[in-house]
ModelCIF file with pLDDT and N, C-alpha, C, O atoms, coordinates in Angstrom:
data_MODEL
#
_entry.id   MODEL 
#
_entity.id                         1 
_entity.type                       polymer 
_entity.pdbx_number_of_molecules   1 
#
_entity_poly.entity_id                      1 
_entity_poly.type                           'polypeptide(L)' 
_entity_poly.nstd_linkage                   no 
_entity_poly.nstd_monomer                   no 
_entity_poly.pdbx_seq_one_letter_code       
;(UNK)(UNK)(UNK)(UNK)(UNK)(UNK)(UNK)(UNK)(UNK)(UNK)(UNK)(UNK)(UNK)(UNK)(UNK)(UNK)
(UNK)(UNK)(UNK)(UNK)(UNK)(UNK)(UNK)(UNK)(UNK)(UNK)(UNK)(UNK)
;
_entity_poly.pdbx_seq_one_letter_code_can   XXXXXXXXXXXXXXXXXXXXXXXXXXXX 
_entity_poly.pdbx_strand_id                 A 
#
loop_
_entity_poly_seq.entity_id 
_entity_poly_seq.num 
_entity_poly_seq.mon_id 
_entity_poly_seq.hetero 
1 1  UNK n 
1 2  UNK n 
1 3  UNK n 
1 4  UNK n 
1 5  UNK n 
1 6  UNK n 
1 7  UNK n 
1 8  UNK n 
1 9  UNK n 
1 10 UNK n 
1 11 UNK n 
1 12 UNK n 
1 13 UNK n 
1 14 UNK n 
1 15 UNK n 
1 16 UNK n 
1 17 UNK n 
1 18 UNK n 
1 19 UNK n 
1 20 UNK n 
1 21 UNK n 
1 22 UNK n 
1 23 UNK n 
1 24 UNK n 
1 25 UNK n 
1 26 UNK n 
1 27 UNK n 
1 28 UNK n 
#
_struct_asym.id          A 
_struct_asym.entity_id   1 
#
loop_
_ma_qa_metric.id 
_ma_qa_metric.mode 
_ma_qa_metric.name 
_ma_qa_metric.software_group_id 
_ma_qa_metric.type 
1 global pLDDT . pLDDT 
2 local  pLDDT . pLDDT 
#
_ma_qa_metric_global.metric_id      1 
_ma_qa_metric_global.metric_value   97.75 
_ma_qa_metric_global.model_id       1 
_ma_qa_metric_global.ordinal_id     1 
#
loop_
_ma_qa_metric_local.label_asym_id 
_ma_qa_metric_local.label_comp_id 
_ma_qa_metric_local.label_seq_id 
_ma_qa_metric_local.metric_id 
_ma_qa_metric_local.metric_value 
_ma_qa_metric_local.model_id 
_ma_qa_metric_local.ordinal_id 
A UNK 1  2 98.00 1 1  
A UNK 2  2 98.00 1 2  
A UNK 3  2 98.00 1 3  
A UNK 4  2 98.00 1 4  
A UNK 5  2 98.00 1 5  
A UNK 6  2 98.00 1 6  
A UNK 7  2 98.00 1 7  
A UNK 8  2 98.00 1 8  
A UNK 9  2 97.00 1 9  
A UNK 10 2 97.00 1 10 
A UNK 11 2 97.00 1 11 
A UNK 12 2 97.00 1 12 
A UNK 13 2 97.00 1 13 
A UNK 14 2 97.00 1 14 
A UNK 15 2 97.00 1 15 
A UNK 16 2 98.00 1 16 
A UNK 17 2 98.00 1 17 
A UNK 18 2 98.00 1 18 
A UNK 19 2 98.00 1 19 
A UNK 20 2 98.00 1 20 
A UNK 21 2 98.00 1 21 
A UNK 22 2 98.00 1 22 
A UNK 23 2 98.00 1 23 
A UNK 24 2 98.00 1 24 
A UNK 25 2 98.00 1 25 
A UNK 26 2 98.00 1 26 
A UNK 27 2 98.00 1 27 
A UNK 28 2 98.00 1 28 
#
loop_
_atom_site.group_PDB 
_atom_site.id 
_atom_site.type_symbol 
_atom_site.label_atom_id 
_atom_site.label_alt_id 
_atom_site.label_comp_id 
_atom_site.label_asym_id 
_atom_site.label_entity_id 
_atom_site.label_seq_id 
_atom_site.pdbx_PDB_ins_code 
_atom_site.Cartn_x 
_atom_site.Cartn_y 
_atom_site.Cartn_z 
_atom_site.occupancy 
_atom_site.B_iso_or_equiv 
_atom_site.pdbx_formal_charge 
_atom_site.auth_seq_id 
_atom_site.auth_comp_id 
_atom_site.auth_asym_id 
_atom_site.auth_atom_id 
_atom_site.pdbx_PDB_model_num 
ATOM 1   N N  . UNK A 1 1  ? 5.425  -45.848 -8.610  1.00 98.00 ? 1  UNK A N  1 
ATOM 2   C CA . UNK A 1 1  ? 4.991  -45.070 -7.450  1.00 98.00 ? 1  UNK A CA 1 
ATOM 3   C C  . UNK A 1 1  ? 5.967  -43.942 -7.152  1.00 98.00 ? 1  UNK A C  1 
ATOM 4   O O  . UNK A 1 1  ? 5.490  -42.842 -6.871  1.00 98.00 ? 1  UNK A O  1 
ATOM 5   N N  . UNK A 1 2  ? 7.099  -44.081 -7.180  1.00 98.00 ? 2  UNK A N  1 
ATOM 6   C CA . UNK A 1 2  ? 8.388  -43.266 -6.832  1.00 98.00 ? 2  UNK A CA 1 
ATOM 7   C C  . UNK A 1 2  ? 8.547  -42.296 -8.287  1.00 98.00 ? 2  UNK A C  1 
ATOM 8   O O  . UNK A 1 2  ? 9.369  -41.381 -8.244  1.00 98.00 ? 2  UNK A O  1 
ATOM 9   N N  . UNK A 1 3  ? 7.947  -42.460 -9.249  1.00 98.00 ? 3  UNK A N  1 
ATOM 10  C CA . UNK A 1 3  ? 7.721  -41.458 -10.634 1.00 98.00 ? 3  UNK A CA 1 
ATOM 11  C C  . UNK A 1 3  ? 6.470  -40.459 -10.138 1.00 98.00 ? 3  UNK A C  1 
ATOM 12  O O  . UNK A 1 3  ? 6.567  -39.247 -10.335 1.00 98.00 ? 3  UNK A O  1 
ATOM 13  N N  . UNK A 1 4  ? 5.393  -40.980 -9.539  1.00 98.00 ? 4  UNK A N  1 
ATOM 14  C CA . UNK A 1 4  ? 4.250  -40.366 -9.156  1.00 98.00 ? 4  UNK A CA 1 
ATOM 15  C C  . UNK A 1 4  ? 4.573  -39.640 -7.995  1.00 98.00 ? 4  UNK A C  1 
ATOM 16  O O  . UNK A 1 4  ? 4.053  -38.539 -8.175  1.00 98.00 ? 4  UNK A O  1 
ATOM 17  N N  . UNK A 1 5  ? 5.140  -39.641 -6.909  1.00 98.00 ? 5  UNK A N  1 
ATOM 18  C CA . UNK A 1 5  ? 5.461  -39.138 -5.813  1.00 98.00 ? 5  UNK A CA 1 
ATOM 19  C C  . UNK A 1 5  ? 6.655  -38.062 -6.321  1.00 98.00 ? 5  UNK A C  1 
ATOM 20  O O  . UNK A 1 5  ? 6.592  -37.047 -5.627  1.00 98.00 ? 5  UNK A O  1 
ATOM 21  N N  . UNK A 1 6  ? 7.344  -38.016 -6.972  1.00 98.00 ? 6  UNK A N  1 
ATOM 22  C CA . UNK A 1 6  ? 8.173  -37.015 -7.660  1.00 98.00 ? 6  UNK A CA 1 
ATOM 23  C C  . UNK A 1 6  ? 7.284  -36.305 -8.354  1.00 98.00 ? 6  UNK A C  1 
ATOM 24  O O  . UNK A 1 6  ? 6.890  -35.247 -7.863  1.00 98.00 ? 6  UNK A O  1 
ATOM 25  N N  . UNK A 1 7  ? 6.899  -36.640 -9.344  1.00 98.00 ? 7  UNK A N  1 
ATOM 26  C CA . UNK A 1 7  ? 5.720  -35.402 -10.346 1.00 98.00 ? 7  UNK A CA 1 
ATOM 27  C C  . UNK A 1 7  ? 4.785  -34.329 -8.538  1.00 98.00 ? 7  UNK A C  1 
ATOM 28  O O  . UNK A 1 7  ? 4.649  -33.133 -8.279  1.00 98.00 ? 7  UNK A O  1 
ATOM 29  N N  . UNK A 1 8  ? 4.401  -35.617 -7.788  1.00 98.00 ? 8  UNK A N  1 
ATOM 30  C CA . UNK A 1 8  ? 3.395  -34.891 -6.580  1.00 98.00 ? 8  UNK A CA 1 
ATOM 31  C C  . UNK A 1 8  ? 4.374  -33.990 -6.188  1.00 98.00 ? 8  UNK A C  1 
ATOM 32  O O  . UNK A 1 8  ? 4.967  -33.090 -6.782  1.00 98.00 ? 8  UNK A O  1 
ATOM 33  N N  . UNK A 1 9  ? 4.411  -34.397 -5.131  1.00 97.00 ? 9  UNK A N  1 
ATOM 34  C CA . UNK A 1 9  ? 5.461  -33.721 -4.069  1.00 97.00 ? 9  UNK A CA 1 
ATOM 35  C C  . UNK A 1 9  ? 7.331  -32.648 -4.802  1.00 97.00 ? 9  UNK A C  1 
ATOM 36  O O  . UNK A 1 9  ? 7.900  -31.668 -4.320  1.00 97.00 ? 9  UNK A O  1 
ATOM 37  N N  . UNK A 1 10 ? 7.576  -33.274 -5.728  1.00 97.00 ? 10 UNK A N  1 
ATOM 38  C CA . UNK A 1 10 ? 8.742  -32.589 -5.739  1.00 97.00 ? 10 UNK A CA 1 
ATOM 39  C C  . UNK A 1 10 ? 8.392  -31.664 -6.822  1.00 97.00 ? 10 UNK A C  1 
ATOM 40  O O  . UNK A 1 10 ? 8.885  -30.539 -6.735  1.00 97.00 ? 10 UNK A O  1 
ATOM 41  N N  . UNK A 1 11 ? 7.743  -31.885 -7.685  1.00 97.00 ? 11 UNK A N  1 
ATOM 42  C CA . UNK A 1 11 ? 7.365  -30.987 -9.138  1.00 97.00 ? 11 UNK A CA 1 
ATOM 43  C C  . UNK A 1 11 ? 6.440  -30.484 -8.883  1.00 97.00 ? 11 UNK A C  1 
ATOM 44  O O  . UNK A 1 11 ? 6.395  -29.330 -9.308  1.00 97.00 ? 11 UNK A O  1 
ATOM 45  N N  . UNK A 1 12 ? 5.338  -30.909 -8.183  1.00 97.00 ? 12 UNK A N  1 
ATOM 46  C CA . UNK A 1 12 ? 3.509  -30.164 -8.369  1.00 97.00 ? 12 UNK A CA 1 
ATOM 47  C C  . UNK A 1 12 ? 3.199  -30.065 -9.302  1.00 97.00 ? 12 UNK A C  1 
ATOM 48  O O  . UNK A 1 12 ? 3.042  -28.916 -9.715  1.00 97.00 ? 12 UNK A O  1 
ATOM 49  N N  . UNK A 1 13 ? 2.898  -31.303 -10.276 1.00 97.00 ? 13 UNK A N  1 
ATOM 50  C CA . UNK A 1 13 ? 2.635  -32.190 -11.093 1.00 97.00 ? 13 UNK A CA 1 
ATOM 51  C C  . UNK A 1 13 ? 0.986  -32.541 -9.971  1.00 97.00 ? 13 UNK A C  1 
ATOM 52  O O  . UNK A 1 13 ? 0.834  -32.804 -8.778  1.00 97.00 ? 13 UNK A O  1 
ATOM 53  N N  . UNK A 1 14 ? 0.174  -32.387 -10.970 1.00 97.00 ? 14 UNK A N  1 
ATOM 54  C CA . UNK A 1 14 ? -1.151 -33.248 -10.185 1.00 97.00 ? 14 UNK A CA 1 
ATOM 55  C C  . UNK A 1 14 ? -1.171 -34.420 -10.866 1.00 97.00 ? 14 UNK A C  1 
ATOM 56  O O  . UNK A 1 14 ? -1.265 -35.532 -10.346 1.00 97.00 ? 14 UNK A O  1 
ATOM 57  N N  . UNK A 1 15 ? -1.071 -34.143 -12.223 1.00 97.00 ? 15 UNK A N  1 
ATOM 58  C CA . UNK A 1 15 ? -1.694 -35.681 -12.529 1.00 97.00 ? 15 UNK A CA 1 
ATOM 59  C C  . UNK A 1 15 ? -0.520 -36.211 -13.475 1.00 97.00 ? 15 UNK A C  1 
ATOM 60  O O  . UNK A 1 15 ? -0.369 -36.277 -14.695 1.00 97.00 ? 15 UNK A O  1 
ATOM 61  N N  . UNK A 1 16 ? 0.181  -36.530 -12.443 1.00 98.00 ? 16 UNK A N  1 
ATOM 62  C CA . UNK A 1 16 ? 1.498  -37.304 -13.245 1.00 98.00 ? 16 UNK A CA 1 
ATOM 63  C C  . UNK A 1 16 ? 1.587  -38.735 -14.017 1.00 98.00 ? 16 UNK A C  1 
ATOM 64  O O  . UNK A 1 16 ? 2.405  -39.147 -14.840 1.00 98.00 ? 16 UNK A O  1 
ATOM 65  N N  . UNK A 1 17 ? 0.671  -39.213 -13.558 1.00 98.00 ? 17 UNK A N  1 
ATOM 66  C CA . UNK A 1 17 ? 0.189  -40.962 -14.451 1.00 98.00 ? 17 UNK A CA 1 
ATOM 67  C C  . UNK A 1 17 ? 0.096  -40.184 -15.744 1.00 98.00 ? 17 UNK A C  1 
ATOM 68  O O  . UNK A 1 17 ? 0.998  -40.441 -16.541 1.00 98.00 ? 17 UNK A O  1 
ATOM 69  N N  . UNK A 1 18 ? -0.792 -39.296 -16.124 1.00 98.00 ? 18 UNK A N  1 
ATOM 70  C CA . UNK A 1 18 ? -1.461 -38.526 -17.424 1.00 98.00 ? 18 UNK A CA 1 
ATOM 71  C C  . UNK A 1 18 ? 0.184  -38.085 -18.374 1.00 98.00 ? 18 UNK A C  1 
ATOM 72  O O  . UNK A 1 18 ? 0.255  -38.099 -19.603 1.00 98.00 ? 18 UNK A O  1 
ATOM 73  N N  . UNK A 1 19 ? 1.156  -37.787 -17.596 1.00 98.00 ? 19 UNK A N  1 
ATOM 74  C CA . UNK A 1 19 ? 2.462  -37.344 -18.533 1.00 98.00 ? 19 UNK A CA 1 
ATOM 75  C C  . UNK A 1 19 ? 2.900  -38.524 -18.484 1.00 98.00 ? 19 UNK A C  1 
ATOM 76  O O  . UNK A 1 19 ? 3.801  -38.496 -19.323 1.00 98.00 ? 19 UNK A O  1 
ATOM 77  N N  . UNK A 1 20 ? 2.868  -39.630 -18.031 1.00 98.00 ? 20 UNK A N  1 
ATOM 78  C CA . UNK A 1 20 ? 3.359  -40.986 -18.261 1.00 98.00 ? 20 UNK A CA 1 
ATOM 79  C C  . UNK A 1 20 ? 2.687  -41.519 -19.606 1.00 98.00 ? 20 UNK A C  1 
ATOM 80  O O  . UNK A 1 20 ? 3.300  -41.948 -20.583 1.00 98.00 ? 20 UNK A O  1 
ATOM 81  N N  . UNK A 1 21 ? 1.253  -41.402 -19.454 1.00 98.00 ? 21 UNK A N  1 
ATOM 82  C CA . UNK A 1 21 ? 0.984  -41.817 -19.980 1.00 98.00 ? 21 UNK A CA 1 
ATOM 83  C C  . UNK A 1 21 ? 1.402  -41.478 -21.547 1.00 98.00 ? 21 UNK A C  1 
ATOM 84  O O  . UNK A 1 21 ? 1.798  -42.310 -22.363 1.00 98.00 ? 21 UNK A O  1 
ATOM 85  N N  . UNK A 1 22 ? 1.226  -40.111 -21.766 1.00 98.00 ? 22 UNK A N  1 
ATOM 86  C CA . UNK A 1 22 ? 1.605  -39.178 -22.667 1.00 98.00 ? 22 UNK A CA 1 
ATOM 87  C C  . UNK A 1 22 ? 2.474  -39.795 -23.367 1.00 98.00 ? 22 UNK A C  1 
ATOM 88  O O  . UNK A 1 22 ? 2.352  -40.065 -24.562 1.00 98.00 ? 22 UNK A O  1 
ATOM 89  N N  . UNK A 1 23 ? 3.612  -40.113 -22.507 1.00 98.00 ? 23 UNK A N  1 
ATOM 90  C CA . UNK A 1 23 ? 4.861  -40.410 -23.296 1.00 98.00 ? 23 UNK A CA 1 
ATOM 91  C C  . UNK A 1 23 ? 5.312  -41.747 -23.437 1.00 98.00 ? 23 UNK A C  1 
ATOM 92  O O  . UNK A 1 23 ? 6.381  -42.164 -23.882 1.00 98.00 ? 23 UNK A O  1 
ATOM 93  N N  . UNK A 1 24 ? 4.448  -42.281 -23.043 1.00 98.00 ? 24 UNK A N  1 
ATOM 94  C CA . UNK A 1 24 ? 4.157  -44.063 -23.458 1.00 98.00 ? 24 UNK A CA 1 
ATOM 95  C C  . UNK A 1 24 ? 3.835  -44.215 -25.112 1.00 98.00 ? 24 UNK A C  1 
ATOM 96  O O  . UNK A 1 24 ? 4.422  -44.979 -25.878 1.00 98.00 ? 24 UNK A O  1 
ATOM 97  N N  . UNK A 1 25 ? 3.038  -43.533 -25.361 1.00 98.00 ? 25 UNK A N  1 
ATOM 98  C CA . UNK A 1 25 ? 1.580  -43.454 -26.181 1.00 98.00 ? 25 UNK A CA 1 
ATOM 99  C C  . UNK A 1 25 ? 2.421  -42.903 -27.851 1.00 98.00 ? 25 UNK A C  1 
ATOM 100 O O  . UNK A 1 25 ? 2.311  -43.237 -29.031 1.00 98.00 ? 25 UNK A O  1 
ATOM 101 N N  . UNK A 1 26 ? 3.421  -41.699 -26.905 1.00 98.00 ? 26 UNK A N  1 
ATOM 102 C CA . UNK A 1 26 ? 4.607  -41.069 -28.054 1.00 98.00 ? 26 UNK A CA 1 
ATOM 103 C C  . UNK A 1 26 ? 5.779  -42.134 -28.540 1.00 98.00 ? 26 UNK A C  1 
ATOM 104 O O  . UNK A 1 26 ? 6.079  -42.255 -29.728 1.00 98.00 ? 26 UNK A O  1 
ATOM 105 N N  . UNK A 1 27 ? 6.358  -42.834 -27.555 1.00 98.00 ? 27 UNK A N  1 
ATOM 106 C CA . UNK A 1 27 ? 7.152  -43.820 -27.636 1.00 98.00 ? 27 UNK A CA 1 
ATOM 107 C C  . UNK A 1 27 ? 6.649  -44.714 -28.191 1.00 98.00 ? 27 UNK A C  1 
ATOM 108 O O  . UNK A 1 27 ? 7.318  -45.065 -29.163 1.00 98.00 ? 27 UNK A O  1 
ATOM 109 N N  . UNK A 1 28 ? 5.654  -45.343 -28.023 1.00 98.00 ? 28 UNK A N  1 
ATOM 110 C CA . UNK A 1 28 ? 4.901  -46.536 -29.319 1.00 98.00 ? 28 UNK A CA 1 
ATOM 111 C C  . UNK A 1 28 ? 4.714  -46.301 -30.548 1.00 98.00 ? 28 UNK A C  1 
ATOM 112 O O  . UNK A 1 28 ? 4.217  -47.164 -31.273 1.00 98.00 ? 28 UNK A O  1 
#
């Protein structure tokens, strides 16, 4: 939640789950 609220509010990042996810997906 505190990764998502940083991408929101401090970056303006909309869809910050989506770069998580990203780099989950790279890391595996």
């Amino acid at each position: 939640e505190e990764l998502h609220d940083f991408g929101r509010r401090i970056c303006g990042v909309s869809q910050p789950a989506q770069v998580i996810d990203t780099i989950a997906q790279a890391m595996q």
